[in-house]
PDB file of N, CA and C in Angstrom:
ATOM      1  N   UNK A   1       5.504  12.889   3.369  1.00  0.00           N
ATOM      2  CA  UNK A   1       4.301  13.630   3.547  1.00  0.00           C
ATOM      3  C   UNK A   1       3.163  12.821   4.157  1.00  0.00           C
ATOM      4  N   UNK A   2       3.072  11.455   3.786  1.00  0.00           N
ATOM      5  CA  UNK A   2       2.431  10.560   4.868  1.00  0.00           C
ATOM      6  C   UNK A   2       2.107  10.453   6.249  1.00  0.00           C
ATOM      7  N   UNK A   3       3.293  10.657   6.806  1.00  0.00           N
ATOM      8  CA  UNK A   3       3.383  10.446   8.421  1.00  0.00           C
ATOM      9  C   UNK A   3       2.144  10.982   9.025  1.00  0.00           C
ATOM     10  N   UNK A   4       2.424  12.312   8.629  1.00  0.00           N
ATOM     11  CA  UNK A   4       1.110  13.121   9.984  1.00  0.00           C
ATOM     12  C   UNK A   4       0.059  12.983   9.759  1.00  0.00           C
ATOM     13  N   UNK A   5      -0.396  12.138   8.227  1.00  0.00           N
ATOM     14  CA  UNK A   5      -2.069  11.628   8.233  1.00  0.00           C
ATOM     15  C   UNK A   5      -2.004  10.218   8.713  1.00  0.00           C
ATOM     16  N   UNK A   6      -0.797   9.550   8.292  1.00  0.00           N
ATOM     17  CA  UNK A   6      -0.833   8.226   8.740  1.00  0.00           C
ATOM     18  C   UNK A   6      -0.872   7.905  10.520  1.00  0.00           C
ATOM     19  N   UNK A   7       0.067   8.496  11.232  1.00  0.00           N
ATOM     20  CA  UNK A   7       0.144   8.649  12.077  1.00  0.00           C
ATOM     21  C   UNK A   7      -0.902   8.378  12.829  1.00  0.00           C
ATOM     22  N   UNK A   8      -1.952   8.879  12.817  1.00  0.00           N
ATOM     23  CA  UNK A   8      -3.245   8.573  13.722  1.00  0.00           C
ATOM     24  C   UNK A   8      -4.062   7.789  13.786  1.00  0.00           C
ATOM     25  N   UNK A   9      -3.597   6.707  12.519  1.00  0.00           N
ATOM     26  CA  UNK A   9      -4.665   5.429  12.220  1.00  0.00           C
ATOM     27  C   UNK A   9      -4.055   4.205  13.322  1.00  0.00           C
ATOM     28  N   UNK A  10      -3.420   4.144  13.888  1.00  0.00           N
ATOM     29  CA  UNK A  10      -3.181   2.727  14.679  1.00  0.00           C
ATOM     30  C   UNK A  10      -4.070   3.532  15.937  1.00  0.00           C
ATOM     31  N   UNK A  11      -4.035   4.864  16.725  1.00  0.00           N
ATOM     32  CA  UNK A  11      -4.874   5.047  17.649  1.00  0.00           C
ATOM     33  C   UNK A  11      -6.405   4.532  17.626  1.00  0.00           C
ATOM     34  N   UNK A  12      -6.249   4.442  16.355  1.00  0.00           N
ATOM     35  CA  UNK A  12      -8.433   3.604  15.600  1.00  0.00           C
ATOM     36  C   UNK A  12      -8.151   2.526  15.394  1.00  0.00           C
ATOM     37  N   UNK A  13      -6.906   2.025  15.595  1.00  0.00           N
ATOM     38  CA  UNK A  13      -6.832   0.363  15.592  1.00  0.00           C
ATOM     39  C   UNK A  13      -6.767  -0.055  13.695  1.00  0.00           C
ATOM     40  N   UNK A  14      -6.446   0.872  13.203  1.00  0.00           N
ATOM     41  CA  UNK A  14      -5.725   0.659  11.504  1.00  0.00           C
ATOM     42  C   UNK A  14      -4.367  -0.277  11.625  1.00  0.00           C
ATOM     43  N   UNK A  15      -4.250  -0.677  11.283  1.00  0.00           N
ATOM     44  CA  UNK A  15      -3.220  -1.327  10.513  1.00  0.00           C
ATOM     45  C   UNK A  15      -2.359  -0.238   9.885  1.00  0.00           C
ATOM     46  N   UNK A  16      -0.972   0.301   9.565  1.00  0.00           N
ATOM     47  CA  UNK A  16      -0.798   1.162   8.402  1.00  0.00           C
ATOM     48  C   UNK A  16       0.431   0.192   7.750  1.00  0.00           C
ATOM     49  N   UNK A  17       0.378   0.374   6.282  1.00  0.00           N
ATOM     50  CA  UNK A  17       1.852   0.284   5.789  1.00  0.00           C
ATOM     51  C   UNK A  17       1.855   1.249   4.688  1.00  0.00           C
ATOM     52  N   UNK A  18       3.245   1.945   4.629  1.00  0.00           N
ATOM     53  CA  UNK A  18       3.488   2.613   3.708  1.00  0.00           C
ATOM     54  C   UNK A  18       4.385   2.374   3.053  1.00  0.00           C
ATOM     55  N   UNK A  19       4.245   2.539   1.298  1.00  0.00           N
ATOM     56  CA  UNK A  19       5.144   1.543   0.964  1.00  0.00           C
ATOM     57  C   UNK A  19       5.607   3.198  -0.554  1.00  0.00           C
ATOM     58  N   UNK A  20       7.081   2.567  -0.604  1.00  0.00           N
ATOM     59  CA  UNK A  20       7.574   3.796  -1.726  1.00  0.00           C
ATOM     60  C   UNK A  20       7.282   2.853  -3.431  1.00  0.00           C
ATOM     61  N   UNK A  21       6.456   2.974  -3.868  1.00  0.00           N
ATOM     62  CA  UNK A  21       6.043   2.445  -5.103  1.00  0.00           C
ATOM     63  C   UNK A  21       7.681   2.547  -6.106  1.00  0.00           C
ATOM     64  N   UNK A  22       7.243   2.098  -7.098  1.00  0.00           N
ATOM     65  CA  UNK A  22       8.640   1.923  -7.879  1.00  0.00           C
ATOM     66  C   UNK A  22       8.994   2.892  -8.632  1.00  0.00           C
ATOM     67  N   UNK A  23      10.294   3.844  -8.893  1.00  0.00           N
ATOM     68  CA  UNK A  23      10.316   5.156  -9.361  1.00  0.00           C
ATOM     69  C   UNK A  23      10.458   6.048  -8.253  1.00  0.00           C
ATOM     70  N   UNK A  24      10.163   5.900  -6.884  1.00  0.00           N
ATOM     71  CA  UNK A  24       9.345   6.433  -6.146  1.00  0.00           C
ATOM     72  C   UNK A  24      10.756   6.258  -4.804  1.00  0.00           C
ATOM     73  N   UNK A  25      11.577   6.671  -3.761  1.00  0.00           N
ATOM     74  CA  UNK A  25      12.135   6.451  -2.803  1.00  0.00           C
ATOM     75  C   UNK A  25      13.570   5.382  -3.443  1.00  0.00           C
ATOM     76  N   UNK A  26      14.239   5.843  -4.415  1.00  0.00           N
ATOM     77  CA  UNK A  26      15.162   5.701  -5.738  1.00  0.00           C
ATOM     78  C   UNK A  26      14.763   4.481  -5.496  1.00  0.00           C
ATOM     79  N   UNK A  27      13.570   3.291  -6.323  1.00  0.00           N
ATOM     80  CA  UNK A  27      13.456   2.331  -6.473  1.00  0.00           C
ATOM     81  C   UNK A  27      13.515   2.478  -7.804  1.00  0.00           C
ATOM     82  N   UNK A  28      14.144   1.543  -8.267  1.00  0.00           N
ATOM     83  CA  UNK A  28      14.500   1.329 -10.023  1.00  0.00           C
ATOM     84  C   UNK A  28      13.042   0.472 -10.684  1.00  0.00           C
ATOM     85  N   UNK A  29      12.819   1.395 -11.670  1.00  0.00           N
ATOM     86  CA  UNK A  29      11.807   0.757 -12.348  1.00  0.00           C
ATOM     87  C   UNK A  29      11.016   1.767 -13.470  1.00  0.00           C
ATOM     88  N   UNK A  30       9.672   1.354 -13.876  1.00  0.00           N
ATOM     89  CA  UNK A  30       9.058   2.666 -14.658  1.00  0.00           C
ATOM     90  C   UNK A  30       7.816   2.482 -13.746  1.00  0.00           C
ATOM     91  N   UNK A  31       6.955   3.270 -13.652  1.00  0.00           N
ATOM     92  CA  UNK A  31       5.523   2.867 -13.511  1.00  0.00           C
ATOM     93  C   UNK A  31       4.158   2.574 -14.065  1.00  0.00           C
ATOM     94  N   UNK A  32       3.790   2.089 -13.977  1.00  0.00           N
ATOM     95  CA  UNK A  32       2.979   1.362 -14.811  1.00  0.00           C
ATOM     96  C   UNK A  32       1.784   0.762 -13.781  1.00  0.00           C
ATOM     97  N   UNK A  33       0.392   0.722 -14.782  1.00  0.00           N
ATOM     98  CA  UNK A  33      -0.577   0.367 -13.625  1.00  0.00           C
ATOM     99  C   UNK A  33      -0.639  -1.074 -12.864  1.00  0.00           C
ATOM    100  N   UNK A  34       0.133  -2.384 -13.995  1.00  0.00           N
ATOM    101  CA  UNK A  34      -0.029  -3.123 -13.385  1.00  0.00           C
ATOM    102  C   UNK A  34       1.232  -3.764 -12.184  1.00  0.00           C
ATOM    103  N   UNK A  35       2.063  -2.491 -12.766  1.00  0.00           N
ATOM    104  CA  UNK A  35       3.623  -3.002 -12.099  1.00  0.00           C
ATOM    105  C   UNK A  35       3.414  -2.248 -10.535  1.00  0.00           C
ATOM    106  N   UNK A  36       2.509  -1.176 -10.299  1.00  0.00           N
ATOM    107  CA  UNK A  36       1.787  -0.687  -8.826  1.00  0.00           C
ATOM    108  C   UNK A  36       1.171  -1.929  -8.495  1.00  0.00           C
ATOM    109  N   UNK A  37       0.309  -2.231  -9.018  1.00  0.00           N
ATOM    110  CA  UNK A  37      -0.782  -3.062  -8.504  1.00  0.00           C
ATOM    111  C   UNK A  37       0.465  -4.785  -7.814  1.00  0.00           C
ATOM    112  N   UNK A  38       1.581  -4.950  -8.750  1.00  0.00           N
ATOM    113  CA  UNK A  38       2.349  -6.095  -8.322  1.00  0.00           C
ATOM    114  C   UNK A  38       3.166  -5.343  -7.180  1.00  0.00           C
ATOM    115  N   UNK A  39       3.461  -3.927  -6.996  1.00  0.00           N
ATOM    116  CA  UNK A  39       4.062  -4.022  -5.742  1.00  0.00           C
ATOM    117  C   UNK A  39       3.041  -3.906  -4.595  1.00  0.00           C
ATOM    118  N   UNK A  40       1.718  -3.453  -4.424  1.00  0.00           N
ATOM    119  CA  UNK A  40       0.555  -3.177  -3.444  1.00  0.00           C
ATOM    120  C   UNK A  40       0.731  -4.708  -2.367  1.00  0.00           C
ATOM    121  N   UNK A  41       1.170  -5.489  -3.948  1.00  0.00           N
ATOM    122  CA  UNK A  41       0.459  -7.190  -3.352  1.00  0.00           C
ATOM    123  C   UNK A  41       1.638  -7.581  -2.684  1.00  0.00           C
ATOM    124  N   UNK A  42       2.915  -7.430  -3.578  1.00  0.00           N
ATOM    125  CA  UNK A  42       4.262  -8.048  -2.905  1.00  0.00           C
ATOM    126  C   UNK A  42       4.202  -7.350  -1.031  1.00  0.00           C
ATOM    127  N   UNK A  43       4.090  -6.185  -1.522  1.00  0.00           N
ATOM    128  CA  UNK A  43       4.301  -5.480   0.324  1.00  0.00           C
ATOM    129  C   UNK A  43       3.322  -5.741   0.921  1.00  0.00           C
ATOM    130  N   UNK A  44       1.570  -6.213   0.539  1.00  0.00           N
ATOM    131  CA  UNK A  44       0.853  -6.477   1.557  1.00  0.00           C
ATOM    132  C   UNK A  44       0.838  -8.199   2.178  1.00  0.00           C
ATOM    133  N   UNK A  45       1.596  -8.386   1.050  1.00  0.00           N
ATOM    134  CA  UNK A  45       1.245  -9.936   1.414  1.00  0.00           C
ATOM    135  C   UNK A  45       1.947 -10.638   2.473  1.00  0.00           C
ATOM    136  N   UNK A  46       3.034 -10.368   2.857  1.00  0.00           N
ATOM    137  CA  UNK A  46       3.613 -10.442   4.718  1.00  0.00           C
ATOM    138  C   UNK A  46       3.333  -9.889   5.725  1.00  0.00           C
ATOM    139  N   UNK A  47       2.714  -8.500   5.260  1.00  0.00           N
ATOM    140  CA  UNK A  47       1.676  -7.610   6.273  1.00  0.00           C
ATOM    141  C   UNK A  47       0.152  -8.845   6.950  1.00  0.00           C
ATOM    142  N   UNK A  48       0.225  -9.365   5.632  1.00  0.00           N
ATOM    143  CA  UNK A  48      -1.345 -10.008   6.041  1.00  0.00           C
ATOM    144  C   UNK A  48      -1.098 -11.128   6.616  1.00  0.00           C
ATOM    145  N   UNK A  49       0.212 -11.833   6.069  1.00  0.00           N
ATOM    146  CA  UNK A  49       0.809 -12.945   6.637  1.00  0.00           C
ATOM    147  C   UNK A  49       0.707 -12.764   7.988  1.00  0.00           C
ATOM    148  N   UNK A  50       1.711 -12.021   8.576  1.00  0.00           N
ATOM    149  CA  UNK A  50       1.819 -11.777  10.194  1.00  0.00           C
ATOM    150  C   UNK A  50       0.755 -11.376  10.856  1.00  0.00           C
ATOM    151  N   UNK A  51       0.267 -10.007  10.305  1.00  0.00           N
ATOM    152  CA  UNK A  51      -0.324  -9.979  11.116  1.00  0.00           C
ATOM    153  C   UNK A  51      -2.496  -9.988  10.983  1.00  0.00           C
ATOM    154  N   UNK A  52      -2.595 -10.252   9.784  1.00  0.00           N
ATOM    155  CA  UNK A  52      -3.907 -11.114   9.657  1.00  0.00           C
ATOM    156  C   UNK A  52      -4.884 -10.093   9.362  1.00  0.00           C
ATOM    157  N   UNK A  53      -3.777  -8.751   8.402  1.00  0.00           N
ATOM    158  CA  UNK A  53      -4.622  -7.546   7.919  1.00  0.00           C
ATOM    159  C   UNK A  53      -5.328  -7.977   7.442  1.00  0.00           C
ATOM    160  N   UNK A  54      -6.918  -7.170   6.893  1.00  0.00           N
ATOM    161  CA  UNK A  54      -8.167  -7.274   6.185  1.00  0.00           C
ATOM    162  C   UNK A  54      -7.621  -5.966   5.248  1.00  0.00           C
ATOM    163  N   UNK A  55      -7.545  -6.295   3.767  1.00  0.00           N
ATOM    164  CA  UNK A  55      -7.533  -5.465   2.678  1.00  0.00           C
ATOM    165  C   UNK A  55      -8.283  -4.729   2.542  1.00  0.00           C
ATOM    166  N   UNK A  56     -10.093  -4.341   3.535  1.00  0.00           N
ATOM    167  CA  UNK A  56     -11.024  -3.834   3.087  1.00  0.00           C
ATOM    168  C   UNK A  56     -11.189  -2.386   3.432  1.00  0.00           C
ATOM    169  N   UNK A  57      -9.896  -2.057   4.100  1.00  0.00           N
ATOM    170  CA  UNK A  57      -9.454  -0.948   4.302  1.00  0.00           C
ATOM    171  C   UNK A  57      -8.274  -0.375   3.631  1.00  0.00           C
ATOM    172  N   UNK A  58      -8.347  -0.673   2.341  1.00  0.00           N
ATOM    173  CA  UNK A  58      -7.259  -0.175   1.697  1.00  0.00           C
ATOM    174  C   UNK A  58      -7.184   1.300   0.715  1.00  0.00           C
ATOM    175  N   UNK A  59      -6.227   1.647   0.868  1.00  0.00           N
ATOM    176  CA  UNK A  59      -6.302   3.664   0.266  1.00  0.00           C
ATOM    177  C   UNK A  59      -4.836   3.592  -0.547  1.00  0.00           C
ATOM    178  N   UNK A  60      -5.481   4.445  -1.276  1.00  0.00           N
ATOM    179  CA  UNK A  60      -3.928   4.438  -2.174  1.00  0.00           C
ATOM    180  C   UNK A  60      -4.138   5.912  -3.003  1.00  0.00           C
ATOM    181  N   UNK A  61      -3.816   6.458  -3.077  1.00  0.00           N
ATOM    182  CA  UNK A  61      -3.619   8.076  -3.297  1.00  0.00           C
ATOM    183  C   UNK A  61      -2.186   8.333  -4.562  1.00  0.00           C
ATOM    184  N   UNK A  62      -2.941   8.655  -5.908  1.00  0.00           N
ATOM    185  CA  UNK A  62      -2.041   9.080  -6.627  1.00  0.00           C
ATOM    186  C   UNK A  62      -1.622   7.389  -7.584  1.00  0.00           C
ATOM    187  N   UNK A  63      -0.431   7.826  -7.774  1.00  0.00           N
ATOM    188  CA  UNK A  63       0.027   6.492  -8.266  1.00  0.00           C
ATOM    189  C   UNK A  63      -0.724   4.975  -7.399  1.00  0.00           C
ATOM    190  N   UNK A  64      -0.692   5.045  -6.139  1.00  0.00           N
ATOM    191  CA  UNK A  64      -1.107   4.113  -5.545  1.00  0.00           C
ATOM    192  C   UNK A  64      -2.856   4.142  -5.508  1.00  0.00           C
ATOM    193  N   UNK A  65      -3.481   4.385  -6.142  1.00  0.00           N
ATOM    194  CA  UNK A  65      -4.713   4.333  -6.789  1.00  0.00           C
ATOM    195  C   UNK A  65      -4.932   3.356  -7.125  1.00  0.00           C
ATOM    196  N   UNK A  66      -4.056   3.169  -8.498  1.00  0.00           N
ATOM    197  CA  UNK A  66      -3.693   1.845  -9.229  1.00  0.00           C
ATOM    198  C   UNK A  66      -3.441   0.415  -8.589  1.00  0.00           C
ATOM    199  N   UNK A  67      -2.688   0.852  -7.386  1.00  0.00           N
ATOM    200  CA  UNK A  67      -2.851  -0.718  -6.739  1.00  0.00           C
ATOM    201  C   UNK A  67      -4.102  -0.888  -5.401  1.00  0.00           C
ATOM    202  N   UNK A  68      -4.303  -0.178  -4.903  1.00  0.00           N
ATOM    203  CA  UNK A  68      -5.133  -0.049  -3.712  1.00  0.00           C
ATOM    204  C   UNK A  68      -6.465  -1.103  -4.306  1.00  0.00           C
ATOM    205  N   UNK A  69      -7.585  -0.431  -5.230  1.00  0.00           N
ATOM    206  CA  UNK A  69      -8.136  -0.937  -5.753  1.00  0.00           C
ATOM    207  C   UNK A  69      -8.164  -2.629  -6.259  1.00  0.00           C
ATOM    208  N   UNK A  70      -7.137  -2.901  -6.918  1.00  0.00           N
ATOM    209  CA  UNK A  70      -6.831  -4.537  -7.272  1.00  0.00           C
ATOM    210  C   UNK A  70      -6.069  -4.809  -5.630  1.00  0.00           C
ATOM    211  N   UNK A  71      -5.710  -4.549  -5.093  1.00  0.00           N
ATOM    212  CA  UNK A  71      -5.411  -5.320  -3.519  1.00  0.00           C
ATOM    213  C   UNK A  71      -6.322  -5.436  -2.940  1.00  0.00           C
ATOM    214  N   UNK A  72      -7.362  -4.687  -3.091  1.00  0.00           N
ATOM    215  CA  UNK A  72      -8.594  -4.936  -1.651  1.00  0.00           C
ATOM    216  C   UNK A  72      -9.632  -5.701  -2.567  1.00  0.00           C
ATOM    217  N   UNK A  73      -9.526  -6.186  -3.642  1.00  0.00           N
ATOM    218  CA  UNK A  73     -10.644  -6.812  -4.504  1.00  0.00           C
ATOM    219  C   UNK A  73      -9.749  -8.246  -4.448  1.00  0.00           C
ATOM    220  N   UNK A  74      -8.830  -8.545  -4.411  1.00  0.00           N
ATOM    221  CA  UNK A  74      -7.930  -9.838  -4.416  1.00  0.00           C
ATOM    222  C   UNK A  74      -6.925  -9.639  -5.587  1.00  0.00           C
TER     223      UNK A  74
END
């Protein structure tokens, strides 16, 4: 359900990653606020590696609430 909002943010020069939280795209796990917040960081942190994203644009909708917030604060 992402795509067609995501979709239009690299034309504004966004960055996007979308990531299937745990529970979520049959990833094994439970969810939990801080176990979001450890995957936000695991998947942004080679994003930022390569390519030298700024967190201060970060959104997280729903479960990803929970991590959006603690990723763009450090």
């Amino acid at each position: 359900g992402w795509l067609p909002r995501a979709g239009a943010l690299p034309e504004r020069e966004f960055t996007v990653l979308l990531v299937d939280y745990r529970v979520y795209g049959g990833n094994p796990a439970s969810p939990t606020e801080p176990g979001l917040a450890l995957d936000a960081g695991a998947a942004y942190s080679p994003v930022a590696t390569l390519f030298g994203a700024d967190p201060s644009g970060v959104y997280g909708e729903s479960g990803g609430a929970a991590g959006a917030p603690r990723l763009a604060t450090g």
